[in-house]
Protein backbone atom coordinates (compact mmCIF):
# COMPACT_ATOMS: atom_id res chain seq x y z
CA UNK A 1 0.00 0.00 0.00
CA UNK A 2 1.13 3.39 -1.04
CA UNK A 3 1.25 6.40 1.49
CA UNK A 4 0.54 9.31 -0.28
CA UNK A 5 2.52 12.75 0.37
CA UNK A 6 2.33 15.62 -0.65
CA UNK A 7 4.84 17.55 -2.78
CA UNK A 8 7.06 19.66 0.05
CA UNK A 9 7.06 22.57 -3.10
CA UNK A 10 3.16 22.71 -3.27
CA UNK A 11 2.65 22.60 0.39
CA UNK A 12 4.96 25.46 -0.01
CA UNK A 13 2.67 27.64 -2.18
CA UNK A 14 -0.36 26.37 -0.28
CA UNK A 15 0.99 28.03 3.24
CA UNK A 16 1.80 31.15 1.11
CA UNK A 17 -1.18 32.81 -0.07
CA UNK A 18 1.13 35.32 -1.87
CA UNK A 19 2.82 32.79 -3.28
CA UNK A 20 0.24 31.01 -4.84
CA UNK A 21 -2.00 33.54 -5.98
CA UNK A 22 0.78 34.99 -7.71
CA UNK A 23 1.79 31.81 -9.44
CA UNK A 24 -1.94 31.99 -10.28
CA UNK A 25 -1.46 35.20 -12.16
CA UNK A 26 1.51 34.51 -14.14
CA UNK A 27 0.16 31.42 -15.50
CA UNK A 28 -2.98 32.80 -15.87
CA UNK A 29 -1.33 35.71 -18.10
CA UNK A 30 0.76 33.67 -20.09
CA UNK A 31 -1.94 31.60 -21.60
CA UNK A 32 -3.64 34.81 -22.17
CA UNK A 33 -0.80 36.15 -23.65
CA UNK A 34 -0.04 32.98 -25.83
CA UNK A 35 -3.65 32.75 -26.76
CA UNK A 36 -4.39 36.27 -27.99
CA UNK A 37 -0.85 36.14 -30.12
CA UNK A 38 -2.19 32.81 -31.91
CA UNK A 39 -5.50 34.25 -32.82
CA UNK A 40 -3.71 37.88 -34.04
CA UNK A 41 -1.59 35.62 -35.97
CA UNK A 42 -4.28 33.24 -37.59
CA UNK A 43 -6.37 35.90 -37.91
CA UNK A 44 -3.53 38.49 -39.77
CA UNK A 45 -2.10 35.65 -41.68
CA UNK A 46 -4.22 33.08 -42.71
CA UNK A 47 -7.83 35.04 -42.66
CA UNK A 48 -11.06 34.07 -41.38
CA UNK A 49 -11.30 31.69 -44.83
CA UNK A 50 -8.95 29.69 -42.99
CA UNK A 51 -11.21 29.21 -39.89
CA UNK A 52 -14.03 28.63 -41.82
CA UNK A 53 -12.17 25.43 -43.88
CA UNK A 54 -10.73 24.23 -41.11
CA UNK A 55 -12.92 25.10 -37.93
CA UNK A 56 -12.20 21.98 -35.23
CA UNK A 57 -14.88 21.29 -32.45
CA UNK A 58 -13.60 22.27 -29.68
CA UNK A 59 -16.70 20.67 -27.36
CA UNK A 60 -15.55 17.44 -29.11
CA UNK A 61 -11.83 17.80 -28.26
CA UNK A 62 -13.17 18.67 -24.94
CA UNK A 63 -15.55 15.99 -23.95
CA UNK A 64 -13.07 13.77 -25.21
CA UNK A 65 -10.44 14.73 -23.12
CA UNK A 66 -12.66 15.27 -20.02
CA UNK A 67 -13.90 11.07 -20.96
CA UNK A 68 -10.13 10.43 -21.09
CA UNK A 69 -9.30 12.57 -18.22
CA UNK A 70 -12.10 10.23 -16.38
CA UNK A 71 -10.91 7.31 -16.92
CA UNK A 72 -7.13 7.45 -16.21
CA UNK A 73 -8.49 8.79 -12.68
CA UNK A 74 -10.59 5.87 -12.28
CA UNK A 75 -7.64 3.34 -13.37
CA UNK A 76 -4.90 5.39 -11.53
C-alpha cells in the first residue's frame, strides 16, 4: 500500500497565499498572452477563410479529453 505525500514545493505555495496567488497570475497571463498572439496571428495571416475550412470542435476535443481525463483517474 502506497502512502501518499504531498509535494514539500506545493505545500509550499499552499501556506503562502502570496505565493500562490501569484503563481496563479503569471500562469494565468501567459496563456492569455499565448492565446491572444495565436488568434492575431491566424487571424492576420491566414484570414477568417482559414477558420471557416478548417474550424475543429472544440466541445468534441473537450468531452473527449474530459472522458479520457475520467478514466485514467478511475484506473490510476
Amino acid at each position: 500500500m502506497v502512502i501518499w505525500r504531498p509535494d514539500p514545493n506545493h505545500v509550499v505555495a499552499v501556506k503562502n497565499l502570496s505565493t500562490g496567488l501569484l503563481a496563479t497570475a503569471v500562469h494565468t497571463f501567459g496563456y492569455l498572452l499565448i492565446t491572444a498572439l495565436l488568434a492575431l496571428l491566424v487571424y492576420e495571416k491566414l484570414g477568417l477563410s482559414f477558420l471557416r475550412k478548417a474550424w475543429v470542435n472544440l466541445d468534441l476535443v473537450w468531452a473527449v479529453a474530459l472522458m479520457a481525463t475520467g478514466c485514467f483517474a478511475f484506473w490510476v
